[in-house]
PDB file of N, CA and C in Angstrom:
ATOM      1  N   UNK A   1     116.372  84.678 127.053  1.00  0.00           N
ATOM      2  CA  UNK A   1     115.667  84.133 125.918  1.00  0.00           C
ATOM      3  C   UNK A   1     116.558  84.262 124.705  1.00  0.00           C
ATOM      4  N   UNK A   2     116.974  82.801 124.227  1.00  0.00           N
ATOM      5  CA  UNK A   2     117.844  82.972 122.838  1.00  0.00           C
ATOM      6  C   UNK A   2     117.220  83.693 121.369  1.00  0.00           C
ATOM      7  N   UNK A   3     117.682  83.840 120.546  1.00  0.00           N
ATOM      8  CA  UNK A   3     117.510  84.290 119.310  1.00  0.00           C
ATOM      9  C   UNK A   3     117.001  83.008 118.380  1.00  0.00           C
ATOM     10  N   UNK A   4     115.959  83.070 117.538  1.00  0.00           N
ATOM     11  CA  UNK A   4     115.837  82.055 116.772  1.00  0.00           C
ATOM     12  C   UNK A   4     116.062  82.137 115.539  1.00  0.00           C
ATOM     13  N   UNK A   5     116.747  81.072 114.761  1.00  0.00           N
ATOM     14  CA  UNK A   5     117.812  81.417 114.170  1.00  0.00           C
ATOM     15  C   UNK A   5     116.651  81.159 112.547  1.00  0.00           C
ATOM     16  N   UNK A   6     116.580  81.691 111.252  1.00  0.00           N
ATOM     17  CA  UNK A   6     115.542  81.871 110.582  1.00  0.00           C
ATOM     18  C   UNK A   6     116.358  80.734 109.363  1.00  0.00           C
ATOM     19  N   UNK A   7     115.110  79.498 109.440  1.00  0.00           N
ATOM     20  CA  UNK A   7     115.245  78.776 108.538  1.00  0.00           C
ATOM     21  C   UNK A   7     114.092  78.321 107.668  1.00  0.00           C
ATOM     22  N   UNK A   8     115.036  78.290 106.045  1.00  0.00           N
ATOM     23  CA  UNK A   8     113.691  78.417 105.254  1.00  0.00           C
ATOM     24  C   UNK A   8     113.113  76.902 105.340  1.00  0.00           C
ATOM     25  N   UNK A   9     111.706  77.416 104.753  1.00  0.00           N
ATOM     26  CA  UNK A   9     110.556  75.849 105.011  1.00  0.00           C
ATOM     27  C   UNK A   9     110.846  74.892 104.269  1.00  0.00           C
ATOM     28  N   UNK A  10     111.042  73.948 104.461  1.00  0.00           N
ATOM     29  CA  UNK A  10     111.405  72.629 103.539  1.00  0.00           C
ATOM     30  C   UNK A  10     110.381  72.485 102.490  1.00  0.00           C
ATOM     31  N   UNK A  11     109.169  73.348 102.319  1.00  0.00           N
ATOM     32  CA  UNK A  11     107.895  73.585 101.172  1.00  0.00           C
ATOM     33  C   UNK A  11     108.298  74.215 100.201  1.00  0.00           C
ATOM     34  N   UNK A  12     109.301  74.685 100.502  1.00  0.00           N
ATOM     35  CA  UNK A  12     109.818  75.680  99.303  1.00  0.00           C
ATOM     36  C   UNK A  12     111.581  75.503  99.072  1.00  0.00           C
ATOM     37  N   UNK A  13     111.842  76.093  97.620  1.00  0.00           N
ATOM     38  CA  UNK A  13     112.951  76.136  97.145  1.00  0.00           C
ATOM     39  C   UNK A  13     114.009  77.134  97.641  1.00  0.00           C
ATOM     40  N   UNK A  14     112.555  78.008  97.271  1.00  0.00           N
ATOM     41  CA  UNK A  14     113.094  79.754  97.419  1.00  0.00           C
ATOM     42  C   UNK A  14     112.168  80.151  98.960  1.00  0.00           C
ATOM     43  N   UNK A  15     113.469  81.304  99.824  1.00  0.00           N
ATOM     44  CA  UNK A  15     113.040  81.184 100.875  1.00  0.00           C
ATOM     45  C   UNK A  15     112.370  82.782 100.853  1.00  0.00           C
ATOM     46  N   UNK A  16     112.861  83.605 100.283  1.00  0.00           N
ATOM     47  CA  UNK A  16     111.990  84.743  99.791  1.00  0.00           C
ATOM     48  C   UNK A  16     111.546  85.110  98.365  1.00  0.00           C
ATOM     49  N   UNK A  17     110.402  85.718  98.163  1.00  0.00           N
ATOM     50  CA  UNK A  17     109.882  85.699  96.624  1.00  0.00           C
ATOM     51  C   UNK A  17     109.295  86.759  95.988  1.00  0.00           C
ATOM     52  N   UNK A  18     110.910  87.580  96.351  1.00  0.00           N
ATOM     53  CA  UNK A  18     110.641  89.262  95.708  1.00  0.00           C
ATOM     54  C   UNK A  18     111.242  89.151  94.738  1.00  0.00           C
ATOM     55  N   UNK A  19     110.562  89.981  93.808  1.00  0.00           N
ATOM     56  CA  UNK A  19     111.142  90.795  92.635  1.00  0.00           C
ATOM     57  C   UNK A  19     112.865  91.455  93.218  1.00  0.00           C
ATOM     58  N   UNK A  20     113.241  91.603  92.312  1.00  0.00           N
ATOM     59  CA  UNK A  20     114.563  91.997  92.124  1.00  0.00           C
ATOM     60  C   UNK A  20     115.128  93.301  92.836  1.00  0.00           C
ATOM     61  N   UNK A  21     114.037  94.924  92.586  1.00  0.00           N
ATOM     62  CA  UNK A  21     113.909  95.666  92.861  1.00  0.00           C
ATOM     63  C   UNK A  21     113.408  95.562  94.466  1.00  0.00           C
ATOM     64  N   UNK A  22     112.199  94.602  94.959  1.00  0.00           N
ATOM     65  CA  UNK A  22     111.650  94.654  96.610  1.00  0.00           C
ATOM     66  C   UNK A  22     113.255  94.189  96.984  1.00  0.00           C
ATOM     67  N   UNK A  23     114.064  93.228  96.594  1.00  0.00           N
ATOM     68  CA  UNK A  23     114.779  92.423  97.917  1.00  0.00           C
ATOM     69  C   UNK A  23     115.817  93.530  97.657  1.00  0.00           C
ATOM     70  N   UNK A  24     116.200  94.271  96.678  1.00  0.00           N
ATOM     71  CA  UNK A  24     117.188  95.745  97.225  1.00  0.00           C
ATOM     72  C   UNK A  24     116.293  97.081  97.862  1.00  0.00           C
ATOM     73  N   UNK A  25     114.942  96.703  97.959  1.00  0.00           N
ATOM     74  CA  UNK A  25     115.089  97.658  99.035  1.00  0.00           C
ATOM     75  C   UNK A  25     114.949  97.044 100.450  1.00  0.00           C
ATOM     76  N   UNK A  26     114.373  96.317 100.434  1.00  0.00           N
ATOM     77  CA  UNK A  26     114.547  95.372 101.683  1.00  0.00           C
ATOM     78  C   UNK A  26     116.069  95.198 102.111  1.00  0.00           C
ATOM     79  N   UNK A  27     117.292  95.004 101.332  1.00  0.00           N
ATOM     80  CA  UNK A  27     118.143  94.888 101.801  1.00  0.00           C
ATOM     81  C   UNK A  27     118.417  96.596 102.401  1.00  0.00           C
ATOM     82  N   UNK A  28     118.343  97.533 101.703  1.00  0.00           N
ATOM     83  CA  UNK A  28     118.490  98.887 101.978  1.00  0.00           C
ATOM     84  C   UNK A  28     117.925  99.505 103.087  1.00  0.00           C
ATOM     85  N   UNK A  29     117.108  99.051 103.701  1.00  0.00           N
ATOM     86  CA  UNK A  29     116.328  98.630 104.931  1.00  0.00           C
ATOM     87  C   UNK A  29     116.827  98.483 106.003  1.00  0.00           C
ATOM     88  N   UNK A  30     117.476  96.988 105.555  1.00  0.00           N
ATOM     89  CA  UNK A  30     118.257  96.227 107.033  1.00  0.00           C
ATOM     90  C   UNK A  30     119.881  97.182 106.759  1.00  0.00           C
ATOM     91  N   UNK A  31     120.252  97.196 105.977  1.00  0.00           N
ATOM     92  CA  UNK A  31     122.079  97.816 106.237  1.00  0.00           C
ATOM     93  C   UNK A  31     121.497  99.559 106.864  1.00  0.00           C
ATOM     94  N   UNK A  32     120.210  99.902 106.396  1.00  0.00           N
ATOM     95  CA  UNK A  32     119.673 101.139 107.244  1.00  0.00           C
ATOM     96  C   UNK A  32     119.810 100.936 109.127  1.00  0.00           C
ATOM     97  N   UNK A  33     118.850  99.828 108.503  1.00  0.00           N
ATOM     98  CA  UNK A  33     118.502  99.440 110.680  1.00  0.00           C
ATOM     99  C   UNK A  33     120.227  98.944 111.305  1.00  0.00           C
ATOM    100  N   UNK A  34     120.844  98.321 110.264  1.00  0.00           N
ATOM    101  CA  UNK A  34     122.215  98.114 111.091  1.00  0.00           C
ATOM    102  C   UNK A  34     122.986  99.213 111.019  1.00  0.00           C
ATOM    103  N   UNK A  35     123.181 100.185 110.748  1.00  0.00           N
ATOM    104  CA  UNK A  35     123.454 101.489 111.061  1.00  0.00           C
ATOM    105  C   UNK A  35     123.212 101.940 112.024  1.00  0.00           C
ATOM    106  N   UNK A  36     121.604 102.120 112.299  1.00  0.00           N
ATOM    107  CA  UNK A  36     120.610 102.884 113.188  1.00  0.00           C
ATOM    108  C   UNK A  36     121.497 101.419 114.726  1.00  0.00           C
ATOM    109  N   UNK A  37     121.581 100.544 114.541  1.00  0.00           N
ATOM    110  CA  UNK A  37     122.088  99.427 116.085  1.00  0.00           C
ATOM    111  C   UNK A  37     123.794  99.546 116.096  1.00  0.00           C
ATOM    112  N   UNK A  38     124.362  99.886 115.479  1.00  0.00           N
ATOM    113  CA  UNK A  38     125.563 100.322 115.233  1.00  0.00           C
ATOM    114  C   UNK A  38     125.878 101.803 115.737  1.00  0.00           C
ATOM    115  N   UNK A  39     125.002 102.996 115.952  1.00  0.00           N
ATOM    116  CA  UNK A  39     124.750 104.257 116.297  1.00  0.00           C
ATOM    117  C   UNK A  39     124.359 103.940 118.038  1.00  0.00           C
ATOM    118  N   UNK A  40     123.688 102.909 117.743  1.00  0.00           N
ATOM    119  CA  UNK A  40     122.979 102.574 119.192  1.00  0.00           C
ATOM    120  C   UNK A  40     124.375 101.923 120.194  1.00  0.00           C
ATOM    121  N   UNK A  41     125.033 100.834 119.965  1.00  0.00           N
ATOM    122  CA  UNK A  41     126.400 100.890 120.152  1.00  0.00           C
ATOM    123  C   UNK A  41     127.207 101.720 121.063  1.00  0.00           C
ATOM    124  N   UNK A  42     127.366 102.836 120.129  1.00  0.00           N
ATOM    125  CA  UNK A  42     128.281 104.231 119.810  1.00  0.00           C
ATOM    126  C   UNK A  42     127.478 104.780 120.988  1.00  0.00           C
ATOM    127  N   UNK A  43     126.679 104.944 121.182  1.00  0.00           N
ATOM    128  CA  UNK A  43     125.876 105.256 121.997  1.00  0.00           C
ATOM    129  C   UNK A  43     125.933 105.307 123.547  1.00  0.00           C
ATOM    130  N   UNK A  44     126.284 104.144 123.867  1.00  0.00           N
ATOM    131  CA  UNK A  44     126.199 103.123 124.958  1.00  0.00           C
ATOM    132  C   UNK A  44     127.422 103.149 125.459  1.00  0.00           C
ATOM    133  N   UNK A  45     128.294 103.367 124.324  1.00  0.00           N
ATOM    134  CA  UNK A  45     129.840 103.441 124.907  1.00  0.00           C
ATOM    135  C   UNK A  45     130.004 104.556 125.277  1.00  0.00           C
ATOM    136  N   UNK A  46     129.844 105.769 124.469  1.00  0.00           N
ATOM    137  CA  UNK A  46     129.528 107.151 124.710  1.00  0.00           C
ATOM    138  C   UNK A  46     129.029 107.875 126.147  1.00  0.00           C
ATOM    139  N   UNK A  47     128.590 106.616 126.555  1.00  0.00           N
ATOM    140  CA  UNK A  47     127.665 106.704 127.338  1.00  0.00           C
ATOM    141  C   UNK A  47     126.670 107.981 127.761  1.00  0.00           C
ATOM    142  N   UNK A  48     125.545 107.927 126.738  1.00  0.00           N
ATOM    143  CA  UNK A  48     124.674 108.949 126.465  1.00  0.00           C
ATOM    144  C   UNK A  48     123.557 108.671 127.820  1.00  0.00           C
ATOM    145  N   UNK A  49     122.696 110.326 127.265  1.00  0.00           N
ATOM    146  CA  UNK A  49     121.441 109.694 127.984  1.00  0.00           C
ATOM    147  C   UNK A  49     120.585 109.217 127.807  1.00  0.00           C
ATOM    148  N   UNK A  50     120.027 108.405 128.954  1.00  0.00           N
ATOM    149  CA  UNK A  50     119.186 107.128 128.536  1.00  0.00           C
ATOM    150  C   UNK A  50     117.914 107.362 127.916  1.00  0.00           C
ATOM    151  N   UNK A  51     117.474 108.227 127.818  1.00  0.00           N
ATOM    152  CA  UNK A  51     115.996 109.132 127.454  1.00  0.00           C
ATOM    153  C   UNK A  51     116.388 108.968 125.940  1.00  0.00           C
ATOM    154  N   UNK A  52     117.875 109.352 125.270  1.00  0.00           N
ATOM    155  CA  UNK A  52     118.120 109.519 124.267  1.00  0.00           C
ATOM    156  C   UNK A  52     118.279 108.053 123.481  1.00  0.00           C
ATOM    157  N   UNK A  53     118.972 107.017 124.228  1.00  0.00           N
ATOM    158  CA  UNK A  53     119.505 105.761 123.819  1.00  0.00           C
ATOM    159  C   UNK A  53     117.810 105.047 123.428  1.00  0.00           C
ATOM    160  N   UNK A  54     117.169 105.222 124.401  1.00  0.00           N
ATOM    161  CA  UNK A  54     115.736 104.250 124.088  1.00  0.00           C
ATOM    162  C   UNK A  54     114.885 105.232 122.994  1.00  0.00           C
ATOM    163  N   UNK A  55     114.715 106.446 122.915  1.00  0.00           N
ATOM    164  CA  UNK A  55     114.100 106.221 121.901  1.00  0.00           C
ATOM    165  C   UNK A  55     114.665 106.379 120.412  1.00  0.00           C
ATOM    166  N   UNK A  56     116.216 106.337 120.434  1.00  0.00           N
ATOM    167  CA  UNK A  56     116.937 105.608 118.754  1.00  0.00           C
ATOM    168  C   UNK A  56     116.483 104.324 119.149  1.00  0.00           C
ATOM    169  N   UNK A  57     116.273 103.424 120.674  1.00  0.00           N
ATOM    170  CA  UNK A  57     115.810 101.930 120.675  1.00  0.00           C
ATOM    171  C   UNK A  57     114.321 102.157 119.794  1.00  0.00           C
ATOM    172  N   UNK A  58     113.503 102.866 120.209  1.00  0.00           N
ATOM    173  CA  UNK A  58     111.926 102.514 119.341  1.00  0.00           C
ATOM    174  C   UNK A  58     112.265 103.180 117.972  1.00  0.00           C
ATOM    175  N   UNK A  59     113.161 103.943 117.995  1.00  0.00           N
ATOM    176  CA  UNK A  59     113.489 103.991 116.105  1.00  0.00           C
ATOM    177  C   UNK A  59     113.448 102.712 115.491  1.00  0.00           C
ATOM    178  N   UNK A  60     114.740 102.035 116.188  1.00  0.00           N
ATOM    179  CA  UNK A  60     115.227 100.966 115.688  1.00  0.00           C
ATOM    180  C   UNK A  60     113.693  99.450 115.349  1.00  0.00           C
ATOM    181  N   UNK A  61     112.986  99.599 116.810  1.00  0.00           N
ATOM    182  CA  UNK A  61     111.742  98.977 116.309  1.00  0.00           C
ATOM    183  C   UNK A  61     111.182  99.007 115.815  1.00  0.00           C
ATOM    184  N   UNK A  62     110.537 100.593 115.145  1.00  0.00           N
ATOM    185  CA  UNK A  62     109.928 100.787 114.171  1.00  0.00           C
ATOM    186  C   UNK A  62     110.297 100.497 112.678  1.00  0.00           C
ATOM    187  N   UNK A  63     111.727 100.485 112.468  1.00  0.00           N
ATOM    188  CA  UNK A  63     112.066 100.089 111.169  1.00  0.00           C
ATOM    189  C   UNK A  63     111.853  99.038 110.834  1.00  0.00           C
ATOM    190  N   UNK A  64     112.146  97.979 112.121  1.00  0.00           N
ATOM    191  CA  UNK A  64     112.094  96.294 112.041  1.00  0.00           C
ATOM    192  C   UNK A  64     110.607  95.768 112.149  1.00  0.00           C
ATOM    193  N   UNK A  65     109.476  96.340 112.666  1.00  0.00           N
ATOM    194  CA  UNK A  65     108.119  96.477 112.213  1.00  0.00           C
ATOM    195  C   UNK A  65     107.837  96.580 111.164  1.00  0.00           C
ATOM    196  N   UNK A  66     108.521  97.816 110.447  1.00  0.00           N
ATOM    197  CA  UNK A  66     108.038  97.735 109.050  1.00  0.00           C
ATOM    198  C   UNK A  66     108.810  96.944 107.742  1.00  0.00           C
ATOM    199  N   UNK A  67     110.079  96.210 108.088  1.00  0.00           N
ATOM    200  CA  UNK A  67     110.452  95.721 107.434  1.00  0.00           C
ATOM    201  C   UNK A  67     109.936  94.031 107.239  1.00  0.00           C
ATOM    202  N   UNK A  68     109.595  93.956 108.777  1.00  0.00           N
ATOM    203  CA  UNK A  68     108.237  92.647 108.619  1.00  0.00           C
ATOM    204  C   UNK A  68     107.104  92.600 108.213  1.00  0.00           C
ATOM    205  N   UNK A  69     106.881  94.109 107.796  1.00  0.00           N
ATOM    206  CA  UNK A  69     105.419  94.394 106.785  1.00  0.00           C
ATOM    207  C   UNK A  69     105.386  93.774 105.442  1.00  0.00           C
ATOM    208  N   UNK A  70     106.622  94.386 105.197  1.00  0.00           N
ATOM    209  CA  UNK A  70     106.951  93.900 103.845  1.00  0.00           C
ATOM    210  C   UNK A  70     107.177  92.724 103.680  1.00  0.00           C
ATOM    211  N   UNK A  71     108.084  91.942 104.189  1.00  0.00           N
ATOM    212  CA  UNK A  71     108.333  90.566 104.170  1.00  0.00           C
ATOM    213  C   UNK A  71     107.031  89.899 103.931  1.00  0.00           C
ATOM    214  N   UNK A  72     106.123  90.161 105.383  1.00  0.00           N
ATOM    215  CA  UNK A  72     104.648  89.331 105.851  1.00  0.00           C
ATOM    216  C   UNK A  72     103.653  89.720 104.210  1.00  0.00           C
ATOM    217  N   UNK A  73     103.829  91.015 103.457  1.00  0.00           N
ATOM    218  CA  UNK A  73     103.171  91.027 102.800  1.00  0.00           C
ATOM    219  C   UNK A  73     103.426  90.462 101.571  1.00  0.00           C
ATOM    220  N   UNK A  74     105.351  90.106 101.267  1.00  0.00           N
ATOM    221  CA  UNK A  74     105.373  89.045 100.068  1.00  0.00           C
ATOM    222  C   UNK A  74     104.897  87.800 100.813  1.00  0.00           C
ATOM    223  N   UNK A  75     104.933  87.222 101.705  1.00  0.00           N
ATOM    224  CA  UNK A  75     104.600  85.936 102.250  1.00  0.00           C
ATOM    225  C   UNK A  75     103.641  85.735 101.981  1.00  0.00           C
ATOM    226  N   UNK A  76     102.498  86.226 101.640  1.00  0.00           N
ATOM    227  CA  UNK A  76     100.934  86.211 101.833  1.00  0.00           C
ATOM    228  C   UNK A  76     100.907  86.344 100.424  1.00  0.00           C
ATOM    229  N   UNK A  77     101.711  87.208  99.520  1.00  0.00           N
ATOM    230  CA  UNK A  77     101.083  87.190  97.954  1.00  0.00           C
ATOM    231  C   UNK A  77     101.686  85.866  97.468  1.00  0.00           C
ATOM    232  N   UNK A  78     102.298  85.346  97.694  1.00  0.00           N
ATOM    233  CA  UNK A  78     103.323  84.576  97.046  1.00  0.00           C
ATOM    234  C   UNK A  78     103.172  82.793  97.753  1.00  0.00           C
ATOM    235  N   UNK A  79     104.020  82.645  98.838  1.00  0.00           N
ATOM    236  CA  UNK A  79     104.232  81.792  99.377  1.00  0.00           C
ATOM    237  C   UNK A  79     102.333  80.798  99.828  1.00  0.00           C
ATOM    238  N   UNK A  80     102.023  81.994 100.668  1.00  0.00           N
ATOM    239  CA  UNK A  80     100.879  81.372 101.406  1.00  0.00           C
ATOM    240  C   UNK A  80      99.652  81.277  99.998  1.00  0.00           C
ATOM    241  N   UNK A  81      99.333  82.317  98.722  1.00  0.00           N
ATOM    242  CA  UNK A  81      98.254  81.979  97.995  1.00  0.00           C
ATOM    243  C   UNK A  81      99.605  80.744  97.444  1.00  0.00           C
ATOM    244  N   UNK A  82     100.051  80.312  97.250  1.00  0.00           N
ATOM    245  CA  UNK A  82     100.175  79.664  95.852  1.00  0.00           C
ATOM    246  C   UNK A  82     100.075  78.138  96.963  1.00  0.00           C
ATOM    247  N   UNK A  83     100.497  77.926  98.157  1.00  0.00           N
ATOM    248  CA  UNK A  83      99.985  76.945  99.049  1.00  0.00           C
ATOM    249  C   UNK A  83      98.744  76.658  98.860  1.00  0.00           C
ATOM    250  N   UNK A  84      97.807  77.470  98.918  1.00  0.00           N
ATOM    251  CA  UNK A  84      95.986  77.925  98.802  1.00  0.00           C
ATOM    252  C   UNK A  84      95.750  77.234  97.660  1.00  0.00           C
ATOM    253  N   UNK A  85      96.188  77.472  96.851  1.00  0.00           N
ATOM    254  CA  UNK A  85      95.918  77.382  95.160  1.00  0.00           C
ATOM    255  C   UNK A  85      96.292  76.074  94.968  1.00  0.00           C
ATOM    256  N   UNK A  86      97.331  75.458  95.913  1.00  0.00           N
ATOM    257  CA  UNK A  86      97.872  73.953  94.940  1.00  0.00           C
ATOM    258  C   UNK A  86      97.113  72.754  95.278  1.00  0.00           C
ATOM    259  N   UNK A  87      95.785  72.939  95.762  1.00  0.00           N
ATOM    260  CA  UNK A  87      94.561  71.978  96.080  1.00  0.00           C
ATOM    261  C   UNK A  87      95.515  70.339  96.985  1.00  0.00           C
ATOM    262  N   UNK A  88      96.430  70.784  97.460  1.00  0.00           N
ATOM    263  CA  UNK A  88      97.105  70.161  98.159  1.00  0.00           C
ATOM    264  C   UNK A  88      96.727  70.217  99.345  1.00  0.00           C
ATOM    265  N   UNK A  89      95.602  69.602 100.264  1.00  0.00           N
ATOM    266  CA  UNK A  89      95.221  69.649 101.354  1.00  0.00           C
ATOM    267  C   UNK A  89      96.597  70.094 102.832  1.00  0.00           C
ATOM    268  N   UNK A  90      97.137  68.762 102.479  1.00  0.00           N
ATOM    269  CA  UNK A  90      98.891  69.227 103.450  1.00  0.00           C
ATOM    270  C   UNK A  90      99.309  70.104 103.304  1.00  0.00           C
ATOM    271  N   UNK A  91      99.673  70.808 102.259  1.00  0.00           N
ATOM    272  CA  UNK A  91     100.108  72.089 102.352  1.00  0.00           C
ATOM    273  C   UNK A  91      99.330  72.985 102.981  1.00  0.00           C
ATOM    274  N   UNK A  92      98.088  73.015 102.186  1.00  0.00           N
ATOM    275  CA  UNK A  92      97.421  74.581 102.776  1.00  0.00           C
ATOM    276  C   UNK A  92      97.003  74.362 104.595  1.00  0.00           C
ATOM    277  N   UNK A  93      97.316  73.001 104.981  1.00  0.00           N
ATOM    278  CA  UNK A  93      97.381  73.240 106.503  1.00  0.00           C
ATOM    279  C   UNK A  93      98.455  73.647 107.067  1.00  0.00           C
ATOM    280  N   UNK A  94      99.198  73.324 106.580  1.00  0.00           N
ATOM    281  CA  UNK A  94     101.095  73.639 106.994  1.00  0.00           C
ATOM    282  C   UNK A  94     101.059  75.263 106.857  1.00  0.00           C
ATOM    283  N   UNK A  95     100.409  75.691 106.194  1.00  0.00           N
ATOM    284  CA  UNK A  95     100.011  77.110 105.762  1.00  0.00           C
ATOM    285  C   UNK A  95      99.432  78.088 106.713  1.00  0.00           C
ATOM    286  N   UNK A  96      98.438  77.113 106.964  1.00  0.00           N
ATOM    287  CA  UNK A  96      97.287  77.948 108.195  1.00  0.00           C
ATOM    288  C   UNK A  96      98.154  77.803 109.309  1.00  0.00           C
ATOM    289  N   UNK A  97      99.279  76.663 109.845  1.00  0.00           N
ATOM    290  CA  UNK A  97      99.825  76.475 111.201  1.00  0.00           C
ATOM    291  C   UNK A  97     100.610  77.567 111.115  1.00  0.00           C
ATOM    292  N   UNK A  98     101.649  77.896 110.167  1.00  0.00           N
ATOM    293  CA  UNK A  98     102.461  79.068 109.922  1.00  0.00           C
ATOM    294  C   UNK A  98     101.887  80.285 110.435  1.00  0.00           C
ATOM    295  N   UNK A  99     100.870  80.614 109.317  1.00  0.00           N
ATOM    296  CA  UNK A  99     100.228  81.909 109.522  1.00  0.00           C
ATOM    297  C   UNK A  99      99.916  82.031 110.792  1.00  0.00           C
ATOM    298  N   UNK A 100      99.370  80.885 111.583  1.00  0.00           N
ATOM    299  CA  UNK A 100      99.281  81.290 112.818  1.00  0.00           C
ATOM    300  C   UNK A 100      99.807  81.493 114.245  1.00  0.00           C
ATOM    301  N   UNK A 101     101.351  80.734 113.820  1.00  0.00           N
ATOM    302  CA  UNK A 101     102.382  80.844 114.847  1.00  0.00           C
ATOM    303  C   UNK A 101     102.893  82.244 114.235  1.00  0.00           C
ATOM    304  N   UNK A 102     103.558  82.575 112.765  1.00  0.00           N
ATOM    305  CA  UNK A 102     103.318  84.314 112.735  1.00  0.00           C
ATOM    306  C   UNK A 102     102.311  85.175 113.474  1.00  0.00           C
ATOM    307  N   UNK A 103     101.126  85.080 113.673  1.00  0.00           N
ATOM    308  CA  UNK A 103     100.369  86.090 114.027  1.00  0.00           C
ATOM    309  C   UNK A 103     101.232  85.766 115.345  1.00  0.00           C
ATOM    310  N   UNK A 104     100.776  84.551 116.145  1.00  0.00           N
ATOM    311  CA  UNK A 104     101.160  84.801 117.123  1.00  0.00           C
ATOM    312  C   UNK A 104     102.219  85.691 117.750  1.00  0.00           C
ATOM    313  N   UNK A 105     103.533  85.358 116.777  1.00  0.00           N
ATOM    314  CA  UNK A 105     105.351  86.121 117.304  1.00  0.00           C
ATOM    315  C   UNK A 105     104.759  87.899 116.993  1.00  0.00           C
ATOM    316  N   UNK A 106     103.909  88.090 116.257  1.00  0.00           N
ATOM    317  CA  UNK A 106     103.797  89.112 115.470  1.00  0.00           C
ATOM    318  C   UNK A 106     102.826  90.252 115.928  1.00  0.00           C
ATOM    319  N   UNK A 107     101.457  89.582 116.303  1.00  0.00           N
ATOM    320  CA  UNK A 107     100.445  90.099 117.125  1.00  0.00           C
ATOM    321  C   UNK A 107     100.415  90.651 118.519  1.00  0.00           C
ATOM    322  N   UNK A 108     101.620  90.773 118.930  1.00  0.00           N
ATOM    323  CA  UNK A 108     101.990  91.479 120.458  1.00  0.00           C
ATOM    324  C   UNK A 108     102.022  92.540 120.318  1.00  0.00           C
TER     325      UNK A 108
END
């Protein structure tokens, strides 16, 4: 199963819509989690034990869980109300299809 590659919505300009301060910690986040898969790596070559390698693996998930918290929760203040708000019927369906192919990738 390939990787899907993240492209912003043709609805918008801006593809994220944090404040200045969220997208450095969000970035502080991911150069965290690429550390933590970079350790994982080191790891593998090392060739550790596997008891040890999988759970830095559910570290590593847990960070990327919560870094889609954050994301999902500017998405929803920002992106998805101001869709809501622009009495633009097309949009706020394009809105609901989103939200619900997210739950879907997301809700497992």
């Amino acid at each position: 199963m390939g990787m899907n590659t993240a492209v912003a919505s043709p609805r918008h300009s801006q593809a994220l819509h944090h404040d200045h301060a969220e997208k450095e910690r969000l970035l502080t986040r991911l150069r965290r989690i690429e550390g933590q898969v970079r350790g994982l790596q080191k790891m593998v070559e090392d060739e550790r034990y596997c008891a040890d390698v999988l759970t830095q693996v559910a570290a590593v998930q847990a960070s990327l869980r919560g870094t889609a918290e954050v994301l999902l929760q500017g998405h929803l203040r920002h992106c998805v109300t101001g869709a809501l708000r622009s009495e633009d019927p097309a949009e706020a369906e394009a809105v609901y299809r989103e939200l619900t192919d997210l739950f879907k990738k997301y809700g497992r």
